[in-house]
PDB file of N, CA and C in Angstrom:
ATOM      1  N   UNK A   1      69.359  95.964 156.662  1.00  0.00           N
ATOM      2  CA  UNK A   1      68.813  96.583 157.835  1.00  0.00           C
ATOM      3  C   UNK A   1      68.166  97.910 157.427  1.00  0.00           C
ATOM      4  N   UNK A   2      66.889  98.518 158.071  1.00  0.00           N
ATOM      5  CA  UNK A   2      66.159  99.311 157.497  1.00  0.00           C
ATOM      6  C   UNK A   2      65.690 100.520 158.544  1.00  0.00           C
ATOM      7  N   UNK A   3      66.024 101.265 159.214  1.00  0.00           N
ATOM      8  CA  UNK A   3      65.654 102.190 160.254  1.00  0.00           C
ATOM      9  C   UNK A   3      65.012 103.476 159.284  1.00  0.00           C
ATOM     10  N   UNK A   4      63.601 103.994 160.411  1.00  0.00           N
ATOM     11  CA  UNK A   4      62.814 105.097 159.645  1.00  0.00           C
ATOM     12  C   UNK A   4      62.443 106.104 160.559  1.00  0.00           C
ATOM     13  N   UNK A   5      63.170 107.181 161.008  1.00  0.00           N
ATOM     14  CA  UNK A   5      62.626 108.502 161.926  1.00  0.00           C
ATOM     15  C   UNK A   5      61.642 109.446 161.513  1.00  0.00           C
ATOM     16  N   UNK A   6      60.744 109.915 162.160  1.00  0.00           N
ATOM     17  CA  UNK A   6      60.057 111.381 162.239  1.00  0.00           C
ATOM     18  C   UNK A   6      60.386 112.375 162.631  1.00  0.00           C
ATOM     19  N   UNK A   7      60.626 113.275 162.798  1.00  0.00           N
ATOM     20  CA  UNK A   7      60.644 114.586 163.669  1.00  0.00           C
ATOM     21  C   UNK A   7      59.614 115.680 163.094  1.00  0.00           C
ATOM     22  N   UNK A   8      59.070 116.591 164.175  1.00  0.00           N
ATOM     23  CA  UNK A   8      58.504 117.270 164.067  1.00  0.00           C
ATOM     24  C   UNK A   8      58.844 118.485 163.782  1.00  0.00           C
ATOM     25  N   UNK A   9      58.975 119.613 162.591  1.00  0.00           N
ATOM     26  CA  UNK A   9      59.743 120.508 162.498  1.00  0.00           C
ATOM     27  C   UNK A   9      59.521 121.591 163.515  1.00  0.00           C
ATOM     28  N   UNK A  10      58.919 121.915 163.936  1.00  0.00           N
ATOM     29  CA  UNK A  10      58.867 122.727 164.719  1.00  0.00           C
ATOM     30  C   UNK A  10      59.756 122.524 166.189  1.00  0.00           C
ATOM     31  N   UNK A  11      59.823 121.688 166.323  1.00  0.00           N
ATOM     32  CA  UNK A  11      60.780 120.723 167.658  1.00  0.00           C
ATOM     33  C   UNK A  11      62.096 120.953 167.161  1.00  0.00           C
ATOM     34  N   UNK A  12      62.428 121.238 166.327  1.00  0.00           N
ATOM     35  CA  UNK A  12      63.877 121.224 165.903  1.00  0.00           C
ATOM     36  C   UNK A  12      63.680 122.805 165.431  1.00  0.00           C
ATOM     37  N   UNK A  13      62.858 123.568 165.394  1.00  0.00           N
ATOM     38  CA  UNK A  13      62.906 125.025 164.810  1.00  0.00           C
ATOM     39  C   UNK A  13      63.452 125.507 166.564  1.00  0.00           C
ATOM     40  N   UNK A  14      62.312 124.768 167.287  1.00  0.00           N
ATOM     41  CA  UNK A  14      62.604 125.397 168.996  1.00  0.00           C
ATOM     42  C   UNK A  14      64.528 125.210 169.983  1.00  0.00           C
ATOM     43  N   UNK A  15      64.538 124.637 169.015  1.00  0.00           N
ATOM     44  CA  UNK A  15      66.093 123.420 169.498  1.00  0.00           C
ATOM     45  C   UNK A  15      66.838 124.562 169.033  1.00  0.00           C
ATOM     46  N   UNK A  16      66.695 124.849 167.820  1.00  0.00           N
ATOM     47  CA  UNK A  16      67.812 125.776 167.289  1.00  0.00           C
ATOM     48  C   UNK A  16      67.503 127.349 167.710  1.00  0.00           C
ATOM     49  N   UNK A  17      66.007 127.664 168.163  1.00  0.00           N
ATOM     50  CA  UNK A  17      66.314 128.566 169.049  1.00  0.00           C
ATOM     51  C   UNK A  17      66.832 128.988 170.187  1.00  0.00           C
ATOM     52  N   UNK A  18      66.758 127.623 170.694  1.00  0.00           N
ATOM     53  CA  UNK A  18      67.424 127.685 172.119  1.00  0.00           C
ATOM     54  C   UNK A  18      69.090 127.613 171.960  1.00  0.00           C
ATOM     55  N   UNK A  19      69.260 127.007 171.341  1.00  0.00           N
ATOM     56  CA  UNK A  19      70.869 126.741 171.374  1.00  0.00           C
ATOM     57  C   UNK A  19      71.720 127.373 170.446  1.00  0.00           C
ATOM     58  N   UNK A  20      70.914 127.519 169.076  1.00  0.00           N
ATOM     59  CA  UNK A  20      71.851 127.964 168.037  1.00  0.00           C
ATOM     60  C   UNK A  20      72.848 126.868 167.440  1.00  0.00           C
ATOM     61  N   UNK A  21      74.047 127.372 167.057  1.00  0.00           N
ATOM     62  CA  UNK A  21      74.745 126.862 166.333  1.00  0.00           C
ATOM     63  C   UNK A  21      75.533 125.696 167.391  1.00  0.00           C
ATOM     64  N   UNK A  22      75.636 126.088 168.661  1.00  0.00           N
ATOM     65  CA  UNK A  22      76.345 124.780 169.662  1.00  0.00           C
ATOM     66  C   UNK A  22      75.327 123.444 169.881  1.00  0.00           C
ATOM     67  N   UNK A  23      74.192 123.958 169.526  1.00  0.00           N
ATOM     68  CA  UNK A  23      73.297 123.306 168.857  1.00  0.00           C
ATOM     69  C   UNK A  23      73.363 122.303 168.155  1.00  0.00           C
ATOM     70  N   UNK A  24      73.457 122.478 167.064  1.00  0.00           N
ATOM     71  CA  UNK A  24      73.724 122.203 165.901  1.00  0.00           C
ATOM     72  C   UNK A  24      74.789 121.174 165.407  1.00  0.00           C
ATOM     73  N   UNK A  25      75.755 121.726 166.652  1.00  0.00           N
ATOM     74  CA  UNK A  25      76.934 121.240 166.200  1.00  0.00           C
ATOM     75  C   UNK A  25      77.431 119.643 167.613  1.00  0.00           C
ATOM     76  N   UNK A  26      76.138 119.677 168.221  1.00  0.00           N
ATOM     77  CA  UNK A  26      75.961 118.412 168.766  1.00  0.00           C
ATOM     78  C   UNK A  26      75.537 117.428 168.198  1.00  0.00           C
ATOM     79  N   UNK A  27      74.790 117.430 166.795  1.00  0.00           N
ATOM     80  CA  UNK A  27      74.959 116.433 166.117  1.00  0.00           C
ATOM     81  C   UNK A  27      75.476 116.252 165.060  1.00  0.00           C
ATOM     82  N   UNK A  28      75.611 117.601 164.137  1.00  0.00           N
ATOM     83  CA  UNK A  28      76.486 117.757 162.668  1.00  0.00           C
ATOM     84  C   UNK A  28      77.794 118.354 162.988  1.00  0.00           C
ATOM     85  N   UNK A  29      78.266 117.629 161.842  1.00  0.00           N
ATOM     86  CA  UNK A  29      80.197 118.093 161.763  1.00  0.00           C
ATOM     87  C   UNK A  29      79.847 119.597 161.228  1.00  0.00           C
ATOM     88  N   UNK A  30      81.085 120.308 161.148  1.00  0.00           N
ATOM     89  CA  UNK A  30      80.713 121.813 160.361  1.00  0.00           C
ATOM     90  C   UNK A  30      80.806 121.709 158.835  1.00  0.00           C
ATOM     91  N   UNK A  31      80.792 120.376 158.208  1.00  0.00           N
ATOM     92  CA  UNK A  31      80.513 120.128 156.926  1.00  0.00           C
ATOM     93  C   UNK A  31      79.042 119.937 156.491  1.00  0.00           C
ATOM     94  N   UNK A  32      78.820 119.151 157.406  1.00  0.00           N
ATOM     95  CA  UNK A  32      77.041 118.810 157.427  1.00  0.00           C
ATOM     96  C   UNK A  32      76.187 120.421 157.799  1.00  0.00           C
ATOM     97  N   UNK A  33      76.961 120.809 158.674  1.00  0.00           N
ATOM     98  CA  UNK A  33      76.314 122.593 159.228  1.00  0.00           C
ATOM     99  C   UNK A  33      76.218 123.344 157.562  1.00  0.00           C
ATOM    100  N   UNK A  34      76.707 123.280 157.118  1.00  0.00           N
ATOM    101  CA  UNK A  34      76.843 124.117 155.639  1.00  0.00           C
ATOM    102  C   UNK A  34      75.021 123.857 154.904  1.00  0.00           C
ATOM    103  N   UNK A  35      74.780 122.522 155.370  1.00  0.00           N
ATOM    104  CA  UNK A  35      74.163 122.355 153.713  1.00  0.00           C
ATOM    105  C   UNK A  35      72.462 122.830 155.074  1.00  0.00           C
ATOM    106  N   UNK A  36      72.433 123.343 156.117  1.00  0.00           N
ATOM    107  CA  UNK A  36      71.233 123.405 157.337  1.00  0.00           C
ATOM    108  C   UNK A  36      71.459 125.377 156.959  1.00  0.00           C
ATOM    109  N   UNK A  37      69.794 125.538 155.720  1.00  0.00           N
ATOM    110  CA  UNK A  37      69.215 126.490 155.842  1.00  0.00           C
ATOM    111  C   UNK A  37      68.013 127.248 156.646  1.00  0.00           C
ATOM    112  N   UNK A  38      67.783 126.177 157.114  1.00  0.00           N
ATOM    113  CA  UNK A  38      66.541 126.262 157.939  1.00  0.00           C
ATOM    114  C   UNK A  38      65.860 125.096 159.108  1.00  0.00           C
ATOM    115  N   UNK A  39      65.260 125.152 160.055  1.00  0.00           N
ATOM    116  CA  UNK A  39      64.648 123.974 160.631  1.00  0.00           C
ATOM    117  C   UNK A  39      64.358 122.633 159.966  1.00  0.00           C
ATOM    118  N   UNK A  40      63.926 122.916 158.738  1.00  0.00           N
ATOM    119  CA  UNK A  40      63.294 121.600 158.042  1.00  0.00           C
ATOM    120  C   UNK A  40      64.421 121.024 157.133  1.00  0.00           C
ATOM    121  N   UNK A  41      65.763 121.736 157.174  1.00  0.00           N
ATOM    122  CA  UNK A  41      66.559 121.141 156.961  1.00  0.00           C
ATOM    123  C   UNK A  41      67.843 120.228 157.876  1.00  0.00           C
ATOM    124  N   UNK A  42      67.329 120.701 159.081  1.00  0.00           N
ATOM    125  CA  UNK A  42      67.789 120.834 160.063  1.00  0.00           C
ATOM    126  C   UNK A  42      67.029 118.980 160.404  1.00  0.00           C
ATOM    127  N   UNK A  43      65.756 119.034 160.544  1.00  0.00           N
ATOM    128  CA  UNK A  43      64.914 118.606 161.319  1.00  0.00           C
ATOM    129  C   UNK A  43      65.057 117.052 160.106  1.00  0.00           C
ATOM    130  N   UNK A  44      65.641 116.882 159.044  1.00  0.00           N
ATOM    131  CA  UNK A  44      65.564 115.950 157.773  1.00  0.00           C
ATOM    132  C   UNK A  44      66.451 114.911 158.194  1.00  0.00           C
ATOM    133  N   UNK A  45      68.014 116.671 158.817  1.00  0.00           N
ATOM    134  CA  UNK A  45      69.409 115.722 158.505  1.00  0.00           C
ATOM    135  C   UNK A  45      69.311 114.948 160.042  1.00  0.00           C
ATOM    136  N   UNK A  46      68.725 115.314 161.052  1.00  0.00           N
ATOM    137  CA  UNK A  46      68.470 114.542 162.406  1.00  0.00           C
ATOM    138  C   UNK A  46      67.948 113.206 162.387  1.00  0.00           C
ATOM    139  N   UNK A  47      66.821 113.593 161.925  1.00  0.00           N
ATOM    140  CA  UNK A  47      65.920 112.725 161.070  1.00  0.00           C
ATOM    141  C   UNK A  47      67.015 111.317 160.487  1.00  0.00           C
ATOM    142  N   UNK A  48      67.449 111.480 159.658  1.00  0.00           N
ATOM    143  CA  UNK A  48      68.274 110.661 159.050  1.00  0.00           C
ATOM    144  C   UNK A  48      69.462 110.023 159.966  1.00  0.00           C
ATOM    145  N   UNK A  49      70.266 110.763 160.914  1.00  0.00           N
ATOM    146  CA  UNK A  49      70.717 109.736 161.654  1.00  0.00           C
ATOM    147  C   UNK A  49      70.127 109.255 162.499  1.00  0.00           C
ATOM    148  N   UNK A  50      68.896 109.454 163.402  1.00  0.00           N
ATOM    149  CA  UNK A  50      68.377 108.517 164.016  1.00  0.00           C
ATOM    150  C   UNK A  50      68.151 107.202 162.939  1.00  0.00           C
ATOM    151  N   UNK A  51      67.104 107.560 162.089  1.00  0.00           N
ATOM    152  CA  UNK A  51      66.973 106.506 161.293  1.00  0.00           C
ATOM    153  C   UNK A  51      68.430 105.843 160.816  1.00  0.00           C
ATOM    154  N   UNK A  52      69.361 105.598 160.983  1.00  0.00           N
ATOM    155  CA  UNK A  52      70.653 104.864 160.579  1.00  0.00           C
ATOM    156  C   UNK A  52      70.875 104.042 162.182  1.00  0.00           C
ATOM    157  N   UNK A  53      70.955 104.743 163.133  1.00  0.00           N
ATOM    158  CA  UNK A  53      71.668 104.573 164.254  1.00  0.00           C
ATOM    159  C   UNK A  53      70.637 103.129 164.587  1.00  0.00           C
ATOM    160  N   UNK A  54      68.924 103.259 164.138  1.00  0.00           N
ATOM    161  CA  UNK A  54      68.025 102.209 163.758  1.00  0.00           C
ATOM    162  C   UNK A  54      68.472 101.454 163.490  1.00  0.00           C
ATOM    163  N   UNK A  55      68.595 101.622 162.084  1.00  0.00           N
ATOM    164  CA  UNK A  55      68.733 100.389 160.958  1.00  0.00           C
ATOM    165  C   UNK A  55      70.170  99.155 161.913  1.00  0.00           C
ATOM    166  N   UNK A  56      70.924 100.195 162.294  1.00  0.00           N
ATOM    167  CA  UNK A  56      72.008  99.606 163.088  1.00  0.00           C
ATOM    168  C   UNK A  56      71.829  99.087 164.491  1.00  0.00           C
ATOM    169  N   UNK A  57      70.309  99.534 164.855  1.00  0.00           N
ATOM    170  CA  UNK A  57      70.521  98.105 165.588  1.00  0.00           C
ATOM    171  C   UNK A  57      70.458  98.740 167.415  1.00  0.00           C
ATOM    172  N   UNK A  58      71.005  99.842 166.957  1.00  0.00           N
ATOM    173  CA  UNK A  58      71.568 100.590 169.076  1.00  0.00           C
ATOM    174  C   UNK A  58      71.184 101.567 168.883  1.00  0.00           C
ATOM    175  N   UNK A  59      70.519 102.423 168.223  1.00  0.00           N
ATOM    176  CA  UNK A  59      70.254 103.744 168.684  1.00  0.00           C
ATOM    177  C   UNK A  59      71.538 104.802 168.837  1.00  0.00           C
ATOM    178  N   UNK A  60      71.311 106.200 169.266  1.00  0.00           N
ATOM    179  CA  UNK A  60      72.453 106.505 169.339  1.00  0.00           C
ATOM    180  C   UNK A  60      72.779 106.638 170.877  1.00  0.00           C
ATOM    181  N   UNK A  61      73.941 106.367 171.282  1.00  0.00           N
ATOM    182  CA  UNK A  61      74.893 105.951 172.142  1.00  0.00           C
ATOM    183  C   UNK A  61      76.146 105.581 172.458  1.00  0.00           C
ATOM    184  N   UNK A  62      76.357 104.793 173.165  1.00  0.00           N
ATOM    185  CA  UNK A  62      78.085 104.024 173.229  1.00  0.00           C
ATOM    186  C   UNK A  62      78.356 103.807 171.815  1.00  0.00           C
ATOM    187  N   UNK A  63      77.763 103.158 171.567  1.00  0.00           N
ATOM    188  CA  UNK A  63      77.930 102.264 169.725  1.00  0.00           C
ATOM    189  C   UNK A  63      78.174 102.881 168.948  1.00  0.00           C
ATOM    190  N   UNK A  64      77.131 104.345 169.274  1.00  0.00           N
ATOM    191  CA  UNK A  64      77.269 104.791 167.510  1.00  0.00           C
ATOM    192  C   UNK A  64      76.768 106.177 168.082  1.00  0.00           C
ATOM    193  N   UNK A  65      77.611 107.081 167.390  1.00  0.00           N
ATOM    194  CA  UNK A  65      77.373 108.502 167.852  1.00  0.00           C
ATOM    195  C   UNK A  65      76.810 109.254 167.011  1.00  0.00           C
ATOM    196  N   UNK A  66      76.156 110.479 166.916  1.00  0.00           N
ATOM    197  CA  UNK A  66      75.892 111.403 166.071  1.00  0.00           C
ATOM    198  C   UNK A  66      76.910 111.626 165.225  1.00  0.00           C
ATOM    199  N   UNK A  67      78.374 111.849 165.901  1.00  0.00           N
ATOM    200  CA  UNK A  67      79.476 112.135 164.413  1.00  0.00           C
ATOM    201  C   UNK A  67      79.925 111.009 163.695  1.00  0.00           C
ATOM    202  N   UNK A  68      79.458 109.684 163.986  1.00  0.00           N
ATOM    203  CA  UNK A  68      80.069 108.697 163.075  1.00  0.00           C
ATOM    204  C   UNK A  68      79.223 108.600 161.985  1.00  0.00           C
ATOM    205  N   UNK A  69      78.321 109.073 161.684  1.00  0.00           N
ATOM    206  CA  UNK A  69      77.182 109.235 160.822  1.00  0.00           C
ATOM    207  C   UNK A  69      77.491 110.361 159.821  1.00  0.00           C
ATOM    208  N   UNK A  70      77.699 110.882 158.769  1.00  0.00           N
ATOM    209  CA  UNK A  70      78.107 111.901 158.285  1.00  0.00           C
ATOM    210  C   UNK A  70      76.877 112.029 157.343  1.00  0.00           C
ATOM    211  N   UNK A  71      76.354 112.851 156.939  1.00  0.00           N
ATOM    212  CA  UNK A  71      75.681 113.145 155.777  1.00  0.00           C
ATOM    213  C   UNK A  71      76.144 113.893 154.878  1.00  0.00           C
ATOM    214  N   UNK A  72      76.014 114.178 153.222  1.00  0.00           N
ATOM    215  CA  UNK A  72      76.143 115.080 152.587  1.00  0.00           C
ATOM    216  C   UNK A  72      75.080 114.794 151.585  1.00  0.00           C
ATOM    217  N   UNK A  73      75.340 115.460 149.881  1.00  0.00           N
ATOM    218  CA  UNK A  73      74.439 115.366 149.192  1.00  0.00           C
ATOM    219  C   UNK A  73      75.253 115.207 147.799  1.00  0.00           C
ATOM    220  N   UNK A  74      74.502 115.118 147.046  1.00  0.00           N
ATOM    221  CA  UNK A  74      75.022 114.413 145.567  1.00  0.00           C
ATOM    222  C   UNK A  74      74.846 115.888 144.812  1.00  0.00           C
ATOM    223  N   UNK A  75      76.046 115.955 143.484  1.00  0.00           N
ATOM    224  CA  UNK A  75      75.564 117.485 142.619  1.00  0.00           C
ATOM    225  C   UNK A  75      75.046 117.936 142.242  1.00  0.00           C
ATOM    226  N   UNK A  76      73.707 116.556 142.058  1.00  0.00           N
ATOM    227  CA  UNK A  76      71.960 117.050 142.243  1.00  0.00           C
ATOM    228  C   UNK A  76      71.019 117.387 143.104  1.00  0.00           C
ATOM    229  N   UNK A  77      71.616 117.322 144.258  1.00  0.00           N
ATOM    230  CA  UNK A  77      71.241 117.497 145.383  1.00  0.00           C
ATOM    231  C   UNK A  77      70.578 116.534 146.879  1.00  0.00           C
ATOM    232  N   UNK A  78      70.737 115.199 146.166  1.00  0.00           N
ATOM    233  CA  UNK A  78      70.421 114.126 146.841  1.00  0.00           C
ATOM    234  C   UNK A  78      71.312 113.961 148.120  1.00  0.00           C
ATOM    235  N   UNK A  79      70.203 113.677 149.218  1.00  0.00           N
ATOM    236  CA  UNK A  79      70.836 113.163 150.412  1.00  0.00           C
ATOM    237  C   UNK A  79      71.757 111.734 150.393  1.00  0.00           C
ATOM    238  N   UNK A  80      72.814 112.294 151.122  1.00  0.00           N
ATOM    239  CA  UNK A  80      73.999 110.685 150.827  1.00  0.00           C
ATOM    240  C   UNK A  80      74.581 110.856 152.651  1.00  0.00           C
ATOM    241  N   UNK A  81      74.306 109.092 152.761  1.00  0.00           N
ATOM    242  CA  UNK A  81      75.228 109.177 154.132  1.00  0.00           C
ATOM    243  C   UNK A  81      76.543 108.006 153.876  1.00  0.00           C
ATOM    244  N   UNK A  82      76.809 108.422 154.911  1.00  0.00           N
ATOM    245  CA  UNK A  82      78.463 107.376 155.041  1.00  0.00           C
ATOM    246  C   UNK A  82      78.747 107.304 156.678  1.00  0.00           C
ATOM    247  N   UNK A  83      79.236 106.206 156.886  1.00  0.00           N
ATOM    248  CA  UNK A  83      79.392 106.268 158.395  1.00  0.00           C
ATOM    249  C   UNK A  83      81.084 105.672 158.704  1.00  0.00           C
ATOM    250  N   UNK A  84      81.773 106.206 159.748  1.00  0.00           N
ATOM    251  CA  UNK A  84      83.005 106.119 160.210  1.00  0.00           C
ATOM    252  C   UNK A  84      83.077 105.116 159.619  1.00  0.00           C
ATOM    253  N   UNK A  85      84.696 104.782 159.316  1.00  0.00           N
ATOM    254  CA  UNK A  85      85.696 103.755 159.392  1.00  0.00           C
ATOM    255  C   UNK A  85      84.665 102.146 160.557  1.00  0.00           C
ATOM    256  N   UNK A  86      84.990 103.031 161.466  1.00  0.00           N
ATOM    257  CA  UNK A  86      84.734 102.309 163.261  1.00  0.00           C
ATOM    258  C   UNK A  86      82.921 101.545 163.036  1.00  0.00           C
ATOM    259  N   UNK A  87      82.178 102.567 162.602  1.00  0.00           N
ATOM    260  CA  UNK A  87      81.303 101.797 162.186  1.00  0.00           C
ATOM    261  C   UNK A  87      80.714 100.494 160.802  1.00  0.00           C
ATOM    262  N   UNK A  88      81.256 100.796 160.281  1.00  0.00           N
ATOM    263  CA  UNK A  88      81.933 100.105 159.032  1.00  0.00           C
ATOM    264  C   UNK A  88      81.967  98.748 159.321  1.00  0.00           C
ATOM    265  N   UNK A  89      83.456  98.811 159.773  1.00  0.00           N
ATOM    266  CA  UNK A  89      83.591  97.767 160.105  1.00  0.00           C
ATOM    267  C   UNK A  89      82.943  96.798 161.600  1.00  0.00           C
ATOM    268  N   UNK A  90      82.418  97.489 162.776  1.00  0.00           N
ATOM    269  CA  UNK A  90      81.576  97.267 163.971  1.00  0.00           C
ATOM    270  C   UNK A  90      80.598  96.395 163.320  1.00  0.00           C
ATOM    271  N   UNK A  91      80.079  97.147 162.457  1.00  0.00           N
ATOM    272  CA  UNK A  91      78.282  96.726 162.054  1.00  0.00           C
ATOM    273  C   UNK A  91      78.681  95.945 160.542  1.00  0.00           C
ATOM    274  N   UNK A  92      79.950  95.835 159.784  1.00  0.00           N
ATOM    275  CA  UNK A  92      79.882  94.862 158.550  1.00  0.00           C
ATOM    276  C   UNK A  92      79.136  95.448 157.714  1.00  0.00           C
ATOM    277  N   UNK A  93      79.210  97.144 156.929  1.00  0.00           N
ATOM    278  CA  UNK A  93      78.358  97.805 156.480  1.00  0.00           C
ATOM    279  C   UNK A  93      79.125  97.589 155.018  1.00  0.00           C
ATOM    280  N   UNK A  94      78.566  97.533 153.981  1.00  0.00           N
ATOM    281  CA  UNK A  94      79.039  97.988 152.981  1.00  0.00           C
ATOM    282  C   UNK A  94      78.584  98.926 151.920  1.00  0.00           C
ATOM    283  N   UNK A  95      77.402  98.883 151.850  1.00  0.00           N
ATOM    284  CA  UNK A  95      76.603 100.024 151.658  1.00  0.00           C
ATOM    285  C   UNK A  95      75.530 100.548 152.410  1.00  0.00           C
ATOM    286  N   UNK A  96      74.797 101.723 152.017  1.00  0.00           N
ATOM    287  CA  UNK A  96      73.854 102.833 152.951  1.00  0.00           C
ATOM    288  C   UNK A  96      73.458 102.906 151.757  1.00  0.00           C
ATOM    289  N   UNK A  97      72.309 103.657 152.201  1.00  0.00           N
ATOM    290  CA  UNK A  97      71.414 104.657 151.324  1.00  0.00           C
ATOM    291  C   UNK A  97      69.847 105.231 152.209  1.00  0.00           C
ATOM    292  N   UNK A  98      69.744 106.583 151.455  1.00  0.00           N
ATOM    293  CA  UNK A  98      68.776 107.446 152.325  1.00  0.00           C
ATOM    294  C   UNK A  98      68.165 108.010 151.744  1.00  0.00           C
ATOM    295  N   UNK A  99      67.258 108.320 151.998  1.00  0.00           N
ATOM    296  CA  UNK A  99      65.903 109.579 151.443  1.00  0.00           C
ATOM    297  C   UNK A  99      65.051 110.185 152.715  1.00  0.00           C
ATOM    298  N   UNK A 100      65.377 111.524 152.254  1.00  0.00           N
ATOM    299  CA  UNK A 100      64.684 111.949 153.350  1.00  0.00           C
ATOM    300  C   UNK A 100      63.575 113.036 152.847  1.00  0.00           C
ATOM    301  N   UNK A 101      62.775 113.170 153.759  1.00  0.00           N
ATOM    302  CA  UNK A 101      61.214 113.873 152.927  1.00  0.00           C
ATOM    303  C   UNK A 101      60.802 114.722 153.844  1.00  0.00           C
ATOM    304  N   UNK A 102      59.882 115.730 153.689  1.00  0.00           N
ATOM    305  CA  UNK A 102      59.339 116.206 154.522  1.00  0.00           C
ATOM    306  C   UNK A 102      57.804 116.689 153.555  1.00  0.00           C
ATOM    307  N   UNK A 103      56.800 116.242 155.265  1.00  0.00           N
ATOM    308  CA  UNK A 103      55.706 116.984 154.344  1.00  0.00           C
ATOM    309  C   UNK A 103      54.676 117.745 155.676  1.00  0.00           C
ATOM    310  N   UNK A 104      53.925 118.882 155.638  1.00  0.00           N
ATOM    311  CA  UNK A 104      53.781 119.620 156.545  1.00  0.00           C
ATOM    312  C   UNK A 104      54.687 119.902 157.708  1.00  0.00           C
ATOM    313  N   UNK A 105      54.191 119.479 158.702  1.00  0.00           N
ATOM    314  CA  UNK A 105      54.986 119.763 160.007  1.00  0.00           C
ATOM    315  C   UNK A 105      55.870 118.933 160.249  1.00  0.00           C
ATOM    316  N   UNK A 106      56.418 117.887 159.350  1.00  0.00           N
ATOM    317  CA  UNK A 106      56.994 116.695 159.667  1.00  0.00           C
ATOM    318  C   UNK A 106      58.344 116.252 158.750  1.00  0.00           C
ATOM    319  N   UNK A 107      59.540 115.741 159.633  1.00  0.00           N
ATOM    320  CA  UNK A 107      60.930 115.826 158.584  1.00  0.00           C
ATOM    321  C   UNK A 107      60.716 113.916 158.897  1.00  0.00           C
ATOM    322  N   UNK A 108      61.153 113.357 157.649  1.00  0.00           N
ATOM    323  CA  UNK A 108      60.769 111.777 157.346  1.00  0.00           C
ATOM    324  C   UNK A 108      62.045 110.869 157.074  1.00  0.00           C
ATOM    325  N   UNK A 109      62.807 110.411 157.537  1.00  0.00           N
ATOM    326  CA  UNK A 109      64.411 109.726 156.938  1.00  0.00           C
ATOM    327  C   UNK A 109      64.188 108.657 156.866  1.00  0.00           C
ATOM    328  N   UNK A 110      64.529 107.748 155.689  1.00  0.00           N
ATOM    329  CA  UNK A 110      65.004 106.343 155.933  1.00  0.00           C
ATOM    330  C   UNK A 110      66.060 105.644 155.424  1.00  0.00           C
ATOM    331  N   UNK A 111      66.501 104.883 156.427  1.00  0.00           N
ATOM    332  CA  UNK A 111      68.076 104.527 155.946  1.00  0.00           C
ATOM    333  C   UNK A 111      67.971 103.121 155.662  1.00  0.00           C
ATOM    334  N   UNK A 112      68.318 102.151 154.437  1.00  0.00           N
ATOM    335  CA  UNK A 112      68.956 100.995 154.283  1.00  0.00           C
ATOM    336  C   UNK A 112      70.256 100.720 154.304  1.00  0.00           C
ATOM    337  N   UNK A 113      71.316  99.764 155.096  1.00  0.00           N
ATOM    338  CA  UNK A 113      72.387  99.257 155.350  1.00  0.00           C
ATOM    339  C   UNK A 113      72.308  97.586 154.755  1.00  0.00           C
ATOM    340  N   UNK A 114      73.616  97.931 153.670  1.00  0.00           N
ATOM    341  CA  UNK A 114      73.816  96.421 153.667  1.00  0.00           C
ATOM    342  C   UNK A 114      74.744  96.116 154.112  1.00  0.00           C
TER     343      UNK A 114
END
C-alpha cells in the first residue's frame, strides 16, 4: 500500500503561529516535537502521516489517529515511521517505510506499507 501527501509550508508556518506548541502537539507525541525546528520540518512530519493514514486506506480518523503513527529518524538522520501495536495488527502491517522531501514552498511524504 502506497499513500503520498503535500503540504504547503507556509500553511503549517501559519498553524504554528496560531497555536504554538498545543499545536503541535495535536498531531506529534513530545518525542516527535523534539526533532520540529522549524515549519518545514513541521510541515514534512504532517506530511508523512497523512501520507500513511493513505497508504492505510481511512485517512485520519476513527481508524487511525495522528498518535498511532509515530515518526522518528535514523543516526543519519533518515525519516523512520512505526505505527501502534493497534494498527499493526488492524491493517496486517509488517513493514513501513518513508521519505520525505521538501522543495520550495512545498513539504512531500511518501509512505509504503507491507
Amino acid at each position: 500500500m502506497i499513500g503520498i501527501d503535500l503540504i504547503k509550508i507556509d500553511r503549517m508556518k501559519s498553524f504554528m503561529e496560531r497555536f504554538g506548541d498545543r499545536g503541535l502537539q495535536r498531531f506529534l507525541s513530545g518525542e516527535e516535537i523534539v526533532f520540529i525546528k522549524n515549519p518545514r520540518n513541521a510541515a514534512g512530519f504532517w506530511a508523512a502521516k497523512e501520507a500513511c493514514a493513505k497508504a492505510l486506506g481511512c485517512g485520519i480518523g476513527a481508524e487511525c489517529g495522528f498518535h498511532d503513527i509515530l515518526l522518528s529518524k535514523t543516526p543519519k538522520g533518515a525519516p523512520m515511521i512505526t505505527l501502534s501495536p493497534r494498527l499493526q495488527k488492524t491493517f496486517t502491517i509488517a513493514e513501513s517505510s518513508l521519505s520525505i522531501t521538501h522543495d520550495g514552498e512545498y513539504a512531500i511524504a511518501v509512505v509504503v506499507l507491507k
